[in-house]
PDB file of N, CA and C in Angstrom:
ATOM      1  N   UNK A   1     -14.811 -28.834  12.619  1.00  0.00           N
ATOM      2  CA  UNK A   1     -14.552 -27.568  13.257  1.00  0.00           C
ATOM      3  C   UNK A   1     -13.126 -27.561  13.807  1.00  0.00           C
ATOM      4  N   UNK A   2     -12.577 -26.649  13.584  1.00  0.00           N
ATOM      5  CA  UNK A   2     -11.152 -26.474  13.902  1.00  0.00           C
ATOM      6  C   UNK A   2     -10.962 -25.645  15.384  1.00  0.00           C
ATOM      7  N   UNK A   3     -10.059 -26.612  15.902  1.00  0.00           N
ATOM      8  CA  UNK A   3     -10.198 -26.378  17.737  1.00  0.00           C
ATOM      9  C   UNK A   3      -8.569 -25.233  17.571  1.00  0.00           C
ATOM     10  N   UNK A   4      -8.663 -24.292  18.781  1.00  0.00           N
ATOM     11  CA  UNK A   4      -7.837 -23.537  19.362  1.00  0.00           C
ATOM     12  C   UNK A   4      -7.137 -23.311  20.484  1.00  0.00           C
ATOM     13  N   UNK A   5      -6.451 -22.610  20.545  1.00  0.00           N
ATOM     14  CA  UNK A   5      -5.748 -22.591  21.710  1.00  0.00           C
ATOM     15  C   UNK A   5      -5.018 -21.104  21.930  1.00  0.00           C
ATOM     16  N   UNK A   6      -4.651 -21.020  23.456  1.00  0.00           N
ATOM     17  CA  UNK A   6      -4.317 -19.642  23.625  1.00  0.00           C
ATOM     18  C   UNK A   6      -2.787 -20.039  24.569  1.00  0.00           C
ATOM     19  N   UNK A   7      -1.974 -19.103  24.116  1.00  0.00           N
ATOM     20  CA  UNK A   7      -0.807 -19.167  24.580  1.00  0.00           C
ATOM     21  C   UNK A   7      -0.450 -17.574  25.326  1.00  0.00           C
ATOM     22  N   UNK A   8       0.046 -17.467  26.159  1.00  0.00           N
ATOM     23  CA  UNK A   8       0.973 -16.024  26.619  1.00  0.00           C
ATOM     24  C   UNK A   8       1.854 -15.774  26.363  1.00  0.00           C
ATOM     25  N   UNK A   9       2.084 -14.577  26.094  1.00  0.00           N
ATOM     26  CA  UNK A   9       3.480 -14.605  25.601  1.00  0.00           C
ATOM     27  C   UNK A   9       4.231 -13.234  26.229  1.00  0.00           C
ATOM     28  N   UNK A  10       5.411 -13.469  26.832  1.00  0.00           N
ATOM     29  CA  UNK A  10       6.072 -12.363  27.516  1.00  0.00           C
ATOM     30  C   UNK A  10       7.225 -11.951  26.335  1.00  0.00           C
ATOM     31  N   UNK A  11       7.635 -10.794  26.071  1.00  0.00           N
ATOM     32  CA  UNK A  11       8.484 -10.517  25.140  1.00  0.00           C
ATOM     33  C   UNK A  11       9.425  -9.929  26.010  1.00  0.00           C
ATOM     34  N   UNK A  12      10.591 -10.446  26.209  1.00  0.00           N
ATOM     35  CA  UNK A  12      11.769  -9.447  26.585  1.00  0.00           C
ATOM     36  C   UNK A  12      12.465  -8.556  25.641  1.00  0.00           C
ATOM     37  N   UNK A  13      13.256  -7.236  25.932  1.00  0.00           N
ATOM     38  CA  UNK A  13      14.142  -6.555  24.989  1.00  0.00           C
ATOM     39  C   UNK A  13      15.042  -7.334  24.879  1.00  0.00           C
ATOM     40  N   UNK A  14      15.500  -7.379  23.521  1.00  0.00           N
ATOM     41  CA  UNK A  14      14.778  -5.939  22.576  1.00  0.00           C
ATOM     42  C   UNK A  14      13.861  -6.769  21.340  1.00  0.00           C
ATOM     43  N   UNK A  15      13.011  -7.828  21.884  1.00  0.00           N
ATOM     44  CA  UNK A  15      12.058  -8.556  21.350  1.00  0.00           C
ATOM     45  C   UNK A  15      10.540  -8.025  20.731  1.00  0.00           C
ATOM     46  N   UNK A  16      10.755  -7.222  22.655  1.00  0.00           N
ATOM     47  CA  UNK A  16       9.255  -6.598  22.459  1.00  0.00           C
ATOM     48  C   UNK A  16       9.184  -5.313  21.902  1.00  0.00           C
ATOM     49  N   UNK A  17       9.913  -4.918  21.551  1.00  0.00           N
ATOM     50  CA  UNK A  17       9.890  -3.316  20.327  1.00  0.00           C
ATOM     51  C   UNK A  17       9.342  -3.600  19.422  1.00  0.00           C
ATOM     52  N   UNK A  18       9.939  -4.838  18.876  1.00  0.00           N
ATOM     53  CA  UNK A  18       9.361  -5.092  17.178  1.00  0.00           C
ATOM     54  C   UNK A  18       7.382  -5.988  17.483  1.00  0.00           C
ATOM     55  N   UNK A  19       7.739  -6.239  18.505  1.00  0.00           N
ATOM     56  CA  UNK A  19       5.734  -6.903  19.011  1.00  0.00           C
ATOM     57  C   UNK A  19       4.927  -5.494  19.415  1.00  0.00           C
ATOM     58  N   UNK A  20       5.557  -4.750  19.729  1.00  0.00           N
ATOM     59  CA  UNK A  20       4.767  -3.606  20.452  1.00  0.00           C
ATOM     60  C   UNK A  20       3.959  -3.395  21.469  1.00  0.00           C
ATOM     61  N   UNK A  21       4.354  -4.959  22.352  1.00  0.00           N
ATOM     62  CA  UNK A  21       3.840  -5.097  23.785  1.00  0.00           C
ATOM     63  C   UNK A  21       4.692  -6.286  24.378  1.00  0.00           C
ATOM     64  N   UNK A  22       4.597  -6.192  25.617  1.00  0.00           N
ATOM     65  CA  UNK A  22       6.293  -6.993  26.372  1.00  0.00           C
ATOM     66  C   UNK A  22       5.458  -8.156  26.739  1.00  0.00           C
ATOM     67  N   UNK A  23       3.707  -8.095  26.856  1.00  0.00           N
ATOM     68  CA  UNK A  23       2.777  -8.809  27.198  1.00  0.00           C
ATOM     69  C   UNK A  23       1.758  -9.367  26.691  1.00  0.00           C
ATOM     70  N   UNK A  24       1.419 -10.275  26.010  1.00  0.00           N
ATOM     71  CA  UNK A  24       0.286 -10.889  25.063  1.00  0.00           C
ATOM     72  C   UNK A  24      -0.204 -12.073  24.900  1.00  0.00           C
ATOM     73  N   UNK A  25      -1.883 -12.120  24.203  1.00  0.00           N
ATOM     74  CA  UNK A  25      -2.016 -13.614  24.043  1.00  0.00           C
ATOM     75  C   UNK A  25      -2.167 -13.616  22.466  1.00  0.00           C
ATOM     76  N   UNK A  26      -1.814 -14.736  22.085  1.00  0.00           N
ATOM     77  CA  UNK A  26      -1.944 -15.136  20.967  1.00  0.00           C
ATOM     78  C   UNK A  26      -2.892 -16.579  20.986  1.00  0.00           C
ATOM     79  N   UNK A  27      -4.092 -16.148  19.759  1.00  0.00           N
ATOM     80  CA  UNK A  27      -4.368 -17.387  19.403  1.00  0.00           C
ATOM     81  C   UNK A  27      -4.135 -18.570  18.242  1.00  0.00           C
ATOM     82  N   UNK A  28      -3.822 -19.891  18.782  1.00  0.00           N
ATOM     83  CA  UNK A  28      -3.550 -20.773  17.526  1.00  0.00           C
ATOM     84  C   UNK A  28      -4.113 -22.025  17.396  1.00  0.00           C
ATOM     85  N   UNK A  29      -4.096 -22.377  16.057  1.00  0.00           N
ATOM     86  CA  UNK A  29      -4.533 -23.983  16.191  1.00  0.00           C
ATOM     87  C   UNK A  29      -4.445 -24.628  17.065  1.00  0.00           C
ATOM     88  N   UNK A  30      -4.693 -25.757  17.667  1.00  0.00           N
ATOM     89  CA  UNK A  30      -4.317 -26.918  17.962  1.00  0.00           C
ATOM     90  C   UNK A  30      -3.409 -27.789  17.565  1.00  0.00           C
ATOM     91  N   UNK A  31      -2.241 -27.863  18.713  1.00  0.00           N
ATOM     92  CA  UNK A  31      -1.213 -28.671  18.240  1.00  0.00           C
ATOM     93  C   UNK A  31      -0.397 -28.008  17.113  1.00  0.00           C
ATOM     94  N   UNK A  32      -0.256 -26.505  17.225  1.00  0.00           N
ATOM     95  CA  UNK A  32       0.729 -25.895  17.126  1.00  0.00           C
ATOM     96  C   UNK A  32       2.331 -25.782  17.866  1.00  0.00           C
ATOM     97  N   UNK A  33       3.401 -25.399  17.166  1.00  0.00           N
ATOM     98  CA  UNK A  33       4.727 -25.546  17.477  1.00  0.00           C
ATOM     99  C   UNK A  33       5.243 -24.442  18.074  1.00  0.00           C
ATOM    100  N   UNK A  34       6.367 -24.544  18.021  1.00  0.00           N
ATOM    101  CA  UNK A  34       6.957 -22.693  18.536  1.00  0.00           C
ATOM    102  C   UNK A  34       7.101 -22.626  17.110  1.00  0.00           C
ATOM    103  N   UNK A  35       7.803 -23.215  16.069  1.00  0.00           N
ATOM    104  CA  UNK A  35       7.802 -22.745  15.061  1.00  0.00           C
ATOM    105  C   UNK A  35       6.535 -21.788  14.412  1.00  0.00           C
ATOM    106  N   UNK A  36       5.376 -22.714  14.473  1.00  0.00           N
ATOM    107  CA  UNK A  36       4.453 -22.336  14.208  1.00  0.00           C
ATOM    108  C   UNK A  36       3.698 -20.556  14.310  1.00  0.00           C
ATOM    109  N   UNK A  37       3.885 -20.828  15.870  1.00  0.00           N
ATOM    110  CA  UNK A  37       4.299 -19.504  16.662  1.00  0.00           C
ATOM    111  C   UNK A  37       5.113 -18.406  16.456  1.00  0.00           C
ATOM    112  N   UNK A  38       6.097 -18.904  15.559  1.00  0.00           N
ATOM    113  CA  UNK A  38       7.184 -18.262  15.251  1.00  0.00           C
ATOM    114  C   UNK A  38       6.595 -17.139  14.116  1.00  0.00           C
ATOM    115  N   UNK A  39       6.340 -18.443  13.140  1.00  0.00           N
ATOM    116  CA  UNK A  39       5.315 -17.884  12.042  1.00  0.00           C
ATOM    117  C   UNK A  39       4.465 -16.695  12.319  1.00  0.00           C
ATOM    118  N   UNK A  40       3.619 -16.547  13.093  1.00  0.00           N
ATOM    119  CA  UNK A  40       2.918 -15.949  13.536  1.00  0.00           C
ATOM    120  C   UNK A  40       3.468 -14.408  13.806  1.00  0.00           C
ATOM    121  N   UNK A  41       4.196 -15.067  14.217  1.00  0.00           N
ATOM    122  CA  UNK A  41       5.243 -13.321  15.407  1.00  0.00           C
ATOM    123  C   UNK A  41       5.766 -12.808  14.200  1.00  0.00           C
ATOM    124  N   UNK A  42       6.083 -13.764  12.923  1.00  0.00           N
ATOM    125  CA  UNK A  42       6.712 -12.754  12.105  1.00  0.00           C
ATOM    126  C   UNK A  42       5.710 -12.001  11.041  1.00  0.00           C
ATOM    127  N   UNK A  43       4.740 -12.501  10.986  1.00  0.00           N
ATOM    128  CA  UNK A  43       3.792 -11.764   9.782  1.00  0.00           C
ATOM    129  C   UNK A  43       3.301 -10.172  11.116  1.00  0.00           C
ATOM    130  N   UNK A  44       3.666 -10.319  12.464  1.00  0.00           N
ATOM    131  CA  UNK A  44       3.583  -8.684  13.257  1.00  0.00           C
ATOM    132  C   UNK A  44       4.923  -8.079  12.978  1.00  0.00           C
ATOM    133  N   UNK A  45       5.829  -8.840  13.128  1.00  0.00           N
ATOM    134  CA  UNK A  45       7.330  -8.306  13.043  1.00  0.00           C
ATOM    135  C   UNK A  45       8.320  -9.501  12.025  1.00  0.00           C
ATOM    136  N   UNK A  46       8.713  -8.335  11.352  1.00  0.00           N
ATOM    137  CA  UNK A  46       9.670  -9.090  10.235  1.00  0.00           C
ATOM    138  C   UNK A  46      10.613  -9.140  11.175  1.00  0.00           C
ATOM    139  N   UNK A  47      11.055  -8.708  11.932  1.00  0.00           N
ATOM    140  CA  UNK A  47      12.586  -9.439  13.014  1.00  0.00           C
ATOM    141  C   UNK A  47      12.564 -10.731  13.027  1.00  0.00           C
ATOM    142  N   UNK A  48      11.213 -11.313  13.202  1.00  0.00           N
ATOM    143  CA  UNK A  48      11.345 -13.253  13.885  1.00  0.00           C
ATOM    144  C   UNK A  48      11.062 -13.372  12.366  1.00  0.00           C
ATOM    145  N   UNK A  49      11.513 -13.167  10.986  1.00  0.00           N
ATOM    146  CA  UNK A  49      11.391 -14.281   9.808  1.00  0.00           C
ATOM    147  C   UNK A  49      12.718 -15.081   9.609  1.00  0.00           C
ATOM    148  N   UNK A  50      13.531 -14.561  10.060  1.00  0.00           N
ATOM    149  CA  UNK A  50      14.522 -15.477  10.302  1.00  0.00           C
ATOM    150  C   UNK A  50      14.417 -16.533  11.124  1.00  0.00           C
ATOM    151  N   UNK A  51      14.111 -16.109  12.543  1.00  0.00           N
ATOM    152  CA  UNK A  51      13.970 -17.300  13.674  1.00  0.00           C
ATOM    153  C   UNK A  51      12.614 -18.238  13.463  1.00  0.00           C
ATOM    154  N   UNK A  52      11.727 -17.927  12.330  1.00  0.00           N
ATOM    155  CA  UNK A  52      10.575 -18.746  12.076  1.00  0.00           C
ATOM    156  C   UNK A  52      11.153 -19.789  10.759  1.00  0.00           C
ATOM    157  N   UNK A  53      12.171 -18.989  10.043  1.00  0.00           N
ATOM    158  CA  UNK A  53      12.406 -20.374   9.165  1.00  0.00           C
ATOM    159  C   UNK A  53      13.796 -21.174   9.327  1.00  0.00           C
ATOM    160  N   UNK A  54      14.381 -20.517  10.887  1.00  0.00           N
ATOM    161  CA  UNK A  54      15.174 -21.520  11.502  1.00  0.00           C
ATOM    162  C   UNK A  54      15.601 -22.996  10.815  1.00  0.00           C
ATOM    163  N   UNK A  55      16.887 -23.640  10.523  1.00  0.00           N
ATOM    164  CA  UNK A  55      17.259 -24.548  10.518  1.00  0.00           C
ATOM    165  C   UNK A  55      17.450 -25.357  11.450  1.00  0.00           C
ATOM    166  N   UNK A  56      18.095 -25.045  12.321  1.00  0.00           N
ATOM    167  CA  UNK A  56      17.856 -26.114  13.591  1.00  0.00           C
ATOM    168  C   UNK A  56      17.934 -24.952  15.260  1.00  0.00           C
ATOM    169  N   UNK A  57      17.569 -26.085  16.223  1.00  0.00           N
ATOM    170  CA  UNK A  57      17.197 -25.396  17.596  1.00  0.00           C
ATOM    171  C   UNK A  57      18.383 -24.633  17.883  1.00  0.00           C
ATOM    172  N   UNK A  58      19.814 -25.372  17.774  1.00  0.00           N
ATOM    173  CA  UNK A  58      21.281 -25.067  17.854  1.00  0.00           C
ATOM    174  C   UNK A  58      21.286 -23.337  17.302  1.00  0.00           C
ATOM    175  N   UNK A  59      20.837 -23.462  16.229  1.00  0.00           N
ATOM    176  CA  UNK A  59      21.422 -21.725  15.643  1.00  0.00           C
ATOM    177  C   UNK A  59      20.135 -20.787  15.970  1.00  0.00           C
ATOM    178  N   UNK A  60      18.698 -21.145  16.519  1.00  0.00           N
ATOM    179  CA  UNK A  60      17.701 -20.593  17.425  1.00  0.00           C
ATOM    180  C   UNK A  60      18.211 -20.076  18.442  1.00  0.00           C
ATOM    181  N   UNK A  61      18.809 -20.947  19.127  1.00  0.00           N
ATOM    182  CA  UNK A  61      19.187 -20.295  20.953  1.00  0.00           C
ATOM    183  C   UNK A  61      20.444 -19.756  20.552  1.00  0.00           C
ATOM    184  N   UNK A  62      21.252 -19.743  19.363  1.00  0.00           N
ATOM    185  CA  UNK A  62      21.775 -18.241  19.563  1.00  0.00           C
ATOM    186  C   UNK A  62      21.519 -17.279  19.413  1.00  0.00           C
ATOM    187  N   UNK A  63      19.909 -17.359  18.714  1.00  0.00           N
ATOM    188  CA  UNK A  63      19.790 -15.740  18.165  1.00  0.00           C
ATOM    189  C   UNK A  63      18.556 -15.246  19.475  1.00  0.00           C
ATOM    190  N   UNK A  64      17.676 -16.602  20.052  1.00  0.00           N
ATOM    191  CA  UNK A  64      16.539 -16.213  20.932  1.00  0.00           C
ATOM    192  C   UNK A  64      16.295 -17.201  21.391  1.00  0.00           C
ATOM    193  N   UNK A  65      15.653 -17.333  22.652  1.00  0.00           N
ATOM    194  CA  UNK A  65      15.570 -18.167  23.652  1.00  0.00           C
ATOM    195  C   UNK A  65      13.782 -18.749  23.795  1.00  0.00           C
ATOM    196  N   UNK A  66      13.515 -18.806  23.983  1.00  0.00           N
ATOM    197  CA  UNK A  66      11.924 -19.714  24.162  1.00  0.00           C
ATOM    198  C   UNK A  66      12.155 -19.885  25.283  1.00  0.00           C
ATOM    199  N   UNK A  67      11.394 -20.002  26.928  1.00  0.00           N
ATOM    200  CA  UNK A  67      11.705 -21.173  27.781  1.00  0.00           C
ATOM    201  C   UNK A  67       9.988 -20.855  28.110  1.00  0.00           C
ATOM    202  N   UNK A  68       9.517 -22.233  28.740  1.00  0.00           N
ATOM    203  CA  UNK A  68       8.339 -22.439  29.152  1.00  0.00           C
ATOM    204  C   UNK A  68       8.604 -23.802  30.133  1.00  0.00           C
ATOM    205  N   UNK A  69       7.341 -23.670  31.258  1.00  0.00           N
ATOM    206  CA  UNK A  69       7.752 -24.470  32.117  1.00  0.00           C
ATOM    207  C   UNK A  69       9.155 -24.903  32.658  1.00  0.00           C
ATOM    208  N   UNK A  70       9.928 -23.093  32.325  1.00  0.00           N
ATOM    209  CA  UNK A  70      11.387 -23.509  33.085  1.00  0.00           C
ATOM    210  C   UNK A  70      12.523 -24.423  31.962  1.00  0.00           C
ATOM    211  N   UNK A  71      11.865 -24.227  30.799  1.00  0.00           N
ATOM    212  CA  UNK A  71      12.740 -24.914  30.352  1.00  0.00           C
ATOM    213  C   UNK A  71      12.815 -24.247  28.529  1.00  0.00           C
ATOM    214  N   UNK A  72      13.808 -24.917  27.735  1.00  0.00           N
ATOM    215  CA  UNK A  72      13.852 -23.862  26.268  1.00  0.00           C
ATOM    216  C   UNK A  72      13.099 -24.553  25.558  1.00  0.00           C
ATOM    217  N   UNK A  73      12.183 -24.156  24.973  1.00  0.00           N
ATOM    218  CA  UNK A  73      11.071 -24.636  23.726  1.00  0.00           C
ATOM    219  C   UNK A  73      11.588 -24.954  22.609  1.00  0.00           C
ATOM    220  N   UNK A  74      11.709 -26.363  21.805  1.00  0.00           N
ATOM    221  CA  UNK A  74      12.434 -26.445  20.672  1.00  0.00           C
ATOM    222  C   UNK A  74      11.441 -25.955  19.822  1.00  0.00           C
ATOM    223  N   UNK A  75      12.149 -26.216  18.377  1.00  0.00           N
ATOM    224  CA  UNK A  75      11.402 -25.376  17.680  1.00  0.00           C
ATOM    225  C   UNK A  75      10.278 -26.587  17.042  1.00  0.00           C
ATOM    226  N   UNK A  76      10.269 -27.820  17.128  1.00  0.00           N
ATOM    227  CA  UNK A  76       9.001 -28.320  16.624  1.00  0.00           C
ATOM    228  C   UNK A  76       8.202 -28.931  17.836  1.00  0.00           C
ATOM    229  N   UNK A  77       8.514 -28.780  19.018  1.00  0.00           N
ATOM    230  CA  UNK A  77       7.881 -29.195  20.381  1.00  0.00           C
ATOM    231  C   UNK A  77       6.123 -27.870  20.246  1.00  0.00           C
ATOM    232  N   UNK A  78       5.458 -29.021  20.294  1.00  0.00           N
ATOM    233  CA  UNK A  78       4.476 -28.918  20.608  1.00  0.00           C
ATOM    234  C   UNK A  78       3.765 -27.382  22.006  1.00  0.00           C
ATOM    235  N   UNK A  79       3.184 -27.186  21.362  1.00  0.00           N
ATOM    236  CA  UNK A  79       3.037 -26.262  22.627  1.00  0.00           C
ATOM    237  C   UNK A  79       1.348 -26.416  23.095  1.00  0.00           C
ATOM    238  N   UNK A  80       1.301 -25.864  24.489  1.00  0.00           N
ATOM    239  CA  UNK A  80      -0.353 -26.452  25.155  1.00  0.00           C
ATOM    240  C   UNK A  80      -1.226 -25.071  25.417  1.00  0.00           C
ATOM    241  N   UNK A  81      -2.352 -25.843  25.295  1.00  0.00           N
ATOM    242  CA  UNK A  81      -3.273 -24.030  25.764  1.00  0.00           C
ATOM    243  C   UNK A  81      -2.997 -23.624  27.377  1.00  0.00           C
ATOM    244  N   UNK A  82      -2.964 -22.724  26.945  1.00  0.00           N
ATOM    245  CA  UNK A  82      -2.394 -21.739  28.588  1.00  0.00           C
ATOM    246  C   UNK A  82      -1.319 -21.369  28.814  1.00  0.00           C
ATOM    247  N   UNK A  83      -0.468 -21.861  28.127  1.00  0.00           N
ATOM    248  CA  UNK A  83       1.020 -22.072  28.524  1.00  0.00           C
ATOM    249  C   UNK A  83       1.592 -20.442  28.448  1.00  0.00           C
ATOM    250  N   UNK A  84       2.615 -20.464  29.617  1.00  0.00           N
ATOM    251  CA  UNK A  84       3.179 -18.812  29.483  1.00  0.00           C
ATOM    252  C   UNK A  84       4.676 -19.425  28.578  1.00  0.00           C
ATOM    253  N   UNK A  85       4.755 -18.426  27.467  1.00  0.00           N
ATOM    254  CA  UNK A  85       6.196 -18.315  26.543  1.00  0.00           C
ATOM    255  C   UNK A  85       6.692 -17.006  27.340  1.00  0.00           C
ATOM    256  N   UNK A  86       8.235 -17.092  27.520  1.00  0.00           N
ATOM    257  CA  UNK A  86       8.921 -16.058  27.372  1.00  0.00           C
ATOM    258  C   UNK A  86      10.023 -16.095  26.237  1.00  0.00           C
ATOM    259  N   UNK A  87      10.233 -14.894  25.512  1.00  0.00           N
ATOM    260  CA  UNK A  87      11.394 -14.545  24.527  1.00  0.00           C
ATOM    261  C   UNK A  87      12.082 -13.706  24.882  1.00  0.00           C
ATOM    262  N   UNK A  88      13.041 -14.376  25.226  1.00  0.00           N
ATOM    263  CA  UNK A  88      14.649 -13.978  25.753  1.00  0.00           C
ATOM    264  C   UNK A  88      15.597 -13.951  24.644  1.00  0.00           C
ATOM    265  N   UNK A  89      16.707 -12.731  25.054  1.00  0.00           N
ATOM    266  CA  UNK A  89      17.889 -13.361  24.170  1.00  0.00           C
ATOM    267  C   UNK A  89      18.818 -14.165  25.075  1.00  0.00           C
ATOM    268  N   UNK A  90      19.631 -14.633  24.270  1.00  0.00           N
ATOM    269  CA  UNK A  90      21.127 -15.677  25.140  1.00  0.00           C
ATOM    270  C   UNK A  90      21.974 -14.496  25.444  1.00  0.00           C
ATOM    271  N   UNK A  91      22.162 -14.944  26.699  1.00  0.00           N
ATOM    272  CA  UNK A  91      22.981 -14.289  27.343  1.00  0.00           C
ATOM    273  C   UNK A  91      24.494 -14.846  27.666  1.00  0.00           C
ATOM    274  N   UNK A  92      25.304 -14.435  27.287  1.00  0.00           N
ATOM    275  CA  UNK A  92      26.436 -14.709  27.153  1.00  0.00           C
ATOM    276  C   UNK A  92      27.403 -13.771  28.478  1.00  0.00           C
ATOM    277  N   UNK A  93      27.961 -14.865  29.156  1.00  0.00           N
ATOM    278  CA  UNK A  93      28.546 -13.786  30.303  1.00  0.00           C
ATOM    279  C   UNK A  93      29.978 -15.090  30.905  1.00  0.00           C
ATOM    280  N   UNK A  94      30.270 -14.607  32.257  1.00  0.00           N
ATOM    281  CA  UNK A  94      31.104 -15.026  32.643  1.00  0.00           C
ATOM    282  C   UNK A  94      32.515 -14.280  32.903  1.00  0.00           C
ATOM    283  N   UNK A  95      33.317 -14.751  33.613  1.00  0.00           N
ATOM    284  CA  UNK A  95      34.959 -14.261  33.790  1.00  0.00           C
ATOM    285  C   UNK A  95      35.552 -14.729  33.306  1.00  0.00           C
ATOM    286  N   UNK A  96      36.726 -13.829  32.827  1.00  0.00           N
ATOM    287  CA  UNK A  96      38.209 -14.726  32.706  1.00  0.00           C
ATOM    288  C   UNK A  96      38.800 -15.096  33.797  1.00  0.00           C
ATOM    289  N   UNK A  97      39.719 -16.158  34.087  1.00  0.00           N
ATOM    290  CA  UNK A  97      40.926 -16.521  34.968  1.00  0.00           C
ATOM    291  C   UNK A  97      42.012 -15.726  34.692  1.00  0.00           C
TER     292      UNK A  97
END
């Protein structure tokens, strides 16, 4: 029997346009990834088929952010039941001198 798990997921703009809710659970295997996850988000929205067949974490967090427990979700890190995801974009800011 194949075990599951439930994740939350917060979508920030302009993430959650293409999900069609800023707020959700998703269910997945056991010992699923963000990738995995990724997968998922894109068969609702073709926006994340890019960020699901990602090459590495590096060119991920420029296009979208993951953080959980305060921190950025790589893309083959494991993810746990319960856990709240948020999808952010990178924010790029700062002054000149």
């Amino acid at each position: 029997m194949n075990s599951s798990m439930q994740v939350k997921v917060e979508a920030h703009p302009p993430f959650r346009a293409g999900l069609g809710a800023g707020r959700f659970v998703m269910d997945l295997p056991d010992g699923s990834t963000l990738r995995d996850l990724l997968c998922q988000l894109a068969r609702q929205s073709g926006d994340f088929r890019t960020f699901a067949s990602a090459m590495k974490d590096e060119w991920l967090w420029g296009q979208l952010l993951v953080h959980a427990r305060g921190e950025i979700v790589r893309l083959d890190e494991r993810l746990h039941d319960g856990e709240c995801l948020e999808l952010l974009p990178p924010i790029a800011g700062g002054c000149a001198s």
